[in-house]
Protein backbone atom coordinates (compact mmCIF):
# COMPACT_ATOMS: atom_id res chain seq x y z
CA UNK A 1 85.66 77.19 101.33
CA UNK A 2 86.52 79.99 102.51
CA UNK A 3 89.30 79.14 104.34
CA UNK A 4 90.83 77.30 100.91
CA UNK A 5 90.83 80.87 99.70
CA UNK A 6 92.72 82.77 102.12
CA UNK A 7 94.87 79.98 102.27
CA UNK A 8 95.38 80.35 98.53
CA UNK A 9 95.86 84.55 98.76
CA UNK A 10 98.10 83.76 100.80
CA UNK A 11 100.85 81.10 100.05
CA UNK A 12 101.33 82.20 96.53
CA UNK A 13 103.22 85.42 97.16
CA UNK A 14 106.41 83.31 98.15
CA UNK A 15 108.02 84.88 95.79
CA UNK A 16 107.44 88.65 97.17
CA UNK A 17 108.30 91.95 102.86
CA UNK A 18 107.98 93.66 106.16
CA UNK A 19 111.00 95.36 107.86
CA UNK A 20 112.44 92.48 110.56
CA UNK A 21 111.58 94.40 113.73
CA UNK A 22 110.47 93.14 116.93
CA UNK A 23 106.65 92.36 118.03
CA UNK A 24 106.86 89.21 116.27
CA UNK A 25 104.01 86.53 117.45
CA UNK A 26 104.33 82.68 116.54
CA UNK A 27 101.53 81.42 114.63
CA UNK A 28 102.39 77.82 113.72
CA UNK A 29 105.20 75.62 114.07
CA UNK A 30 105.18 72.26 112.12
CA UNK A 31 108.55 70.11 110.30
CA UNK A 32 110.91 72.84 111.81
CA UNK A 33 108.81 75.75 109.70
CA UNK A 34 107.91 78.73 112.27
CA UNK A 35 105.56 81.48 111.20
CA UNK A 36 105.21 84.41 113.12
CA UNK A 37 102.98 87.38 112.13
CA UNK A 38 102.37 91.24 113.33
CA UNK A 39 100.55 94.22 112.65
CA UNK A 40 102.31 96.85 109.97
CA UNK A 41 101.29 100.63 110.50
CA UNK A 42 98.94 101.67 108.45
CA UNK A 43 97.53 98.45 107.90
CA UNK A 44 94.93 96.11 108.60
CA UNK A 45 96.61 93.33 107.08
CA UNK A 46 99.64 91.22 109.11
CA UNK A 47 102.98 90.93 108.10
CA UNK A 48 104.24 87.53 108.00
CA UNK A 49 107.62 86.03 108.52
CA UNK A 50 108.97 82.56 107.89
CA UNK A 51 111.86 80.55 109.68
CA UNK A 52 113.28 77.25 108.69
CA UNK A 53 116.73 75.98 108.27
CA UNK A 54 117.48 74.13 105.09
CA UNK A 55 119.78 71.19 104.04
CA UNK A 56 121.09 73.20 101.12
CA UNK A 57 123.11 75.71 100.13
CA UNK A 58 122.46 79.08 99.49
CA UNK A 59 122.93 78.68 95.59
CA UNK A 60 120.78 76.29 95.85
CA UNK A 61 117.89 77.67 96.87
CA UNK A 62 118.75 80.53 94.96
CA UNK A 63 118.88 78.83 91.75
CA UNK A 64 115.27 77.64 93.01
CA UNK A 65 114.03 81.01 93.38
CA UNK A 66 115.93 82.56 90.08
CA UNK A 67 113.50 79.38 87.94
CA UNK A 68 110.12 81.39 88.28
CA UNK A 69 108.62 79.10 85.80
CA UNK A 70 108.84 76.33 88.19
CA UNK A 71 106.89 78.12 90.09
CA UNK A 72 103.72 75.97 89.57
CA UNK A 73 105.25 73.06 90.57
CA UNK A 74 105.73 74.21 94.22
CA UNK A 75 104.31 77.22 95.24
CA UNK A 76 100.68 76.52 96.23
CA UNK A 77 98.02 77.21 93.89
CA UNK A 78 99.86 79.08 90.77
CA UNK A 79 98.37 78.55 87.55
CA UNK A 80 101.06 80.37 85.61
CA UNK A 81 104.48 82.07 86.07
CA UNK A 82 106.12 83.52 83.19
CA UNK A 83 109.46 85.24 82.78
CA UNK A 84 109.24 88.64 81.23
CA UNK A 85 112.98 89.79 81.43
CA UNK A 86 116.35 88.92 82.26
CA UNK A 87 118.13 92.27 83.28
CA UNK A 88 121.24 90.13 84.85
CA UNK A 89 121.80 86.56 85.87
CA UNK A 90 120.96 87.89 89.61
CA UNK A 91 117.93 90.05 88.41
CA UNK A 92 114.85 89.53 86.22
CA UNK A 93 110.72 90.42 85.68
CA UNK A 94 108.15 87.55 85.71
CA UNK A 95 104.46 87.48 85.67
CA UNK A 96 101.86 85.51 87.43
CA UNK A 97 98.54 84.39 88.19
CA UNK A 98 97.30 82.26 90.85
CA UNK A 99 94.11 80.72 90.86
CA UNK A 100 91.23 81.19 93.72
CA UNK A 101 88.14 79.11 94.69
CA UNK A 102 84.75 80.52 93.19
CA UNK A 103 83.79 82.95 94.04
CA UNK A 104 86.47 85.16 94.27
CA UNK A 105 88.88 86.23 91.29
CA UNK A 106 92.32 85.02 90.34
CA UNK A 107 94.85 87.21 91.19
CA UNK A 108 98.35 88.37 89.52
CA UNK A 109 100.76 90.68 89.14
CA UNK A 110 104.21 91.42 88.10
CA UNK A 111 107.77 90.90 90.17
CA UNK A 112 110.92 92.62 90.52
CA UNK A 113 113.18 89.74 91.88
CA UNK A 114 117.05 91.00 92.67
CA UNK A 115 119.56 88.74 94.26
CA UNK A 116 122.62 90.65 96.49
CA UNK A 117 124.64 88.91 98.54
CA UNK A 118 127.34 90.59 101.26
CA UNK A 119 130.68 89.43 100.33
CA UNK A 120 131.98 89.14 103.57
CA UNK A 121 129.22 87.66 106.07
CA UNK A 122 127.94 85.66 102.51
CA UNK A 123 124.71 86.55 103.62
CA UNK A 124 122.23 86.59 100.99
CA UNK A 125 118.86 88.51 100.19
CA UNK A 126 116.44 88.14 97.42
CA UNK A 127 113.94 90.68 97.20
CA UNK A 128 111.14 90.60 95.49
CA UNK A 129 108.09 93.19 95.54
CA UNK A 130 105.27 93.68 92.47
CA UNK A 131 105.62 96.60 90.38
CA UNK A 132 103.01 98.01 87.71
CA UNK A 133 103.16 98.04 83.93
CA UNK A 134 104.71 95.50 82.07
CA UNK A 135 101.54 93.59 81.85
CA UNK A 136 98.10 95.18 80.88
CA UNK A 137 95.66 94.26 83.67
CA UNK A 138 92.83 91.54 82.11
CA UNK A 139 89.57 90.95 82.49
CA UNK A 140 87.89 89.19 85.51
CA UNK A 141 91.46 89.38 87.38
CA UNK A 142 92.41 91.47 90.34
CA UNK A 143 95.94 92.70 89.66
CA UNK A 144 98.19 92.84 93.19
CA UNK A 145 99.28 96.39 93.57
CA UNK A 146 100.79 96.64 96.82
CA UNK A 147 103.54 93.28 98.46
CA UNK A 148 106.49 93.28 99.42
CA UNK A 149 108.60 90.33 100.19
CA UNK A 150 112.33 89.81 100.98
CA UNK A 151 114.44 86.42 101.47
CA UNK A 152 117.54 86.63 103.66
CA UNK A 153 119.54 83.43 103.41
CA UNK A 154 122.31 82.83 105.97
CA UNK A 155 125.01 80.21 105.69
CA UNK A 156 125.16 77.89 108.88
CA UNK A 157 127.77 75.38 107.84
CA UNK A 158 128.91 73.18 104.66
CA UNK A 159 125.50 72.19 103.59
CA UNK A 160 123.22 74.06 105.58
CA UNK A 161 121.44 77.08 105.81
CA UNK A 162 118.83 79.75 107.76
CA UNK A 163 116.36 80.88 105.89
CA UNK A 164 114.14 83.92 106.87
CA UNK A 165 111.25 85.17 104.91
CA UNK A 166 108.96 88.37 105.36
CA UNK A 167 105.91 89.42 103.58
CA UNK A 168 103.35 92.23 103.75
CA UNK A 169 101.23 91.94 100.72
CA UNK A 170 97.60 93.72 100.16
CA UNK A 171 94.92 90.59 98.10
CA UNK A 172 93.05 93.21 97.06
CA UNK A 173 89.60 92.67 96.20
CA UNK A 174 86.96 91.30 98.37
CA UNK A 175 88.62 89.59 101.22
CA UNK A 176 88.09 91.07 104.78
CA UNK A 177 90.95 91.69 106.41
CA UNK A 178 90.22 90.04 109.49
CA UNK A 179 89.65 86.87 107.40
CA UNK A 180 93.02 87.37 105.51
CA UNK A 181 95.01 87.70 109.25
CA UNK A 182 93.00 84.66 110.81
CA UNK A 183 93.34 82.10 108.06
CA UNK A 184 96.92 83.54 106.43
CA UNK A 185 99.74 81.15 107.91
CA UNK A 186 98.65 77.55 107.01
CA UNK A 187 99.52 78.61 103.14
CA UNK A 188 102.98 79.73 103.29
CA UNK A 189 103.52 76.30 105.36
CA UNK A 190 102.35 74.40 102.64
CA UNK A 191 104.60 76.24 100.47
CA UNK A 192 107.51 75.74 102.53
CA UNK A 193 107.24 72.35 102.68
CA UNK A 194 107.08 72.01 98.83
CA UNK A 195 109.78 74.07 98.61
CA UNK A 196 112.28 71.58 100.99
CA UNK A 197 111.14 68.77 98.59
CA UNK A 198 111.51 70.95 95.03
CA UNK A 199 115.70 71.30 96.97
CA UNK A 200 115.72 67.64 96.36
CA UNK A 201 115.75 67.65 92.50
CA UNK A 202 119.13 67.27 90.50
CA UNK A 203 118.77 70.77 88.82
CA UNK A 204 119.18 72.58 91.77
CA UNK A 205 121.60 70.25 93.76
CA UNK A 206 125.17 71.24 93.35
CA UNK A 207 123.67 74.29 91.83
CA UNK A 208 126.88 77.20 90.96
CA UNK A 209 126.23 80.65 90.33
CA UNK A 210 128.62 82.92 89.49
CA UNK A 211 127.26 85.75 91.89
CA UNK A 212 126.94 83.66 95.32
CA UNK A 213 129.58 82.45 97.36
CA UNK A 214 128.39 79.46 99.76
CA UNK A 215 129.31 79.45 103.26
């Protein structure tokens, strides 16, 4: 049980990152997904970082990331995800809540997500951290005051990219950090893995925004 609920802490923050520096340490490596992990200053909790490469393109995946509401249909244990506000086709707000094992509270909180991609390498990045406001905090919910995640998608060839993710996010709450940096890969694999099959569906395949150039 307990397990299931760092697991759950865990893999929901796809959407939201440590600076890429050295010291990283491989975790887990399963259906070409690599997770590495190291300690942040400051912090008792582990950063996390993701590597895959992806049969997609990178307005693919970024048309994925853009549809927060499908959010419960692939990343692991969300009960909600709600758009808030659409500043710009590459930038928006969106709320949500993801749902933990008793006895611990659900958690949620609110996103910035903001797409930028470098015209010349076509390298792409898609950050994402929680800000306050926007949301009033509720009752018997812990709202997620301190994550940071980033996306940095990197065209390979016609049809392929690299995909690196980092995270540093604080659960709040109750959860020992020791139990948070022992259990805290096996959910963002999960997540990954949903995500490669979520690529598959016609909505996002061929996907063209106006803001990306593919490699």
């Amino acid at each position: 049980m307990f397990k299931a609920i760092i697991n759950t802490v865990f893999c929901f923050f796809i959407f939201l990152s440590a600076n890429a520096e050295d010291n990283w340490k491989l975790v887990t490596e399963k259906d070409q997904i690599s997770v590495f992990s190291r300690y942040m200053p400051g912090s008792k909790i582990k950063a996390l970082k993701v590597e895959c490469e992806l049969n997609a393109r990178a307005s693919e995946l970024v048309a994925l990331l853009l549809d927060v509401e499908a959010g419960t249909e692939w990343v692991y244990k969300t009960k909600s995800c709600k758009l808030l506000r659409t500043v710009s086709p590459a930038e928006l707000f969106y709320y949500s809540e993801i749902s933990l094992p008793w006895p611990l509270e659900n958690r949620d909180f609110v996103a910035h997500l903001r797409v930028s991609q470098d015209k010349i390498t076509k390298v792409v990045t898609v950050d994402g951290p929680v800000v306050a406001g926007m949301v009033k905090n509720k009752d018997g919910i812990v709202r997620v005051t301190s994550s940071k995640g980033l996306w940095v998608i990197t065209p390979v060839n016609e049809g392929k990219i690299k995909l690196v993710y980092t995270l540093h996010v604080d659960p709040g709450g109750a959860i020992p950090a020791w139990a948070v940096n022992l259990f805290a890969a096996q959910g963002p694999m999960e997540t990954f893995k949903n995500m490669k099959e979520q690529l598959k569906l016609s909505k996002y395949r061929n996907a063209s925004l106006p803001f990306i150039l593919n490699g």
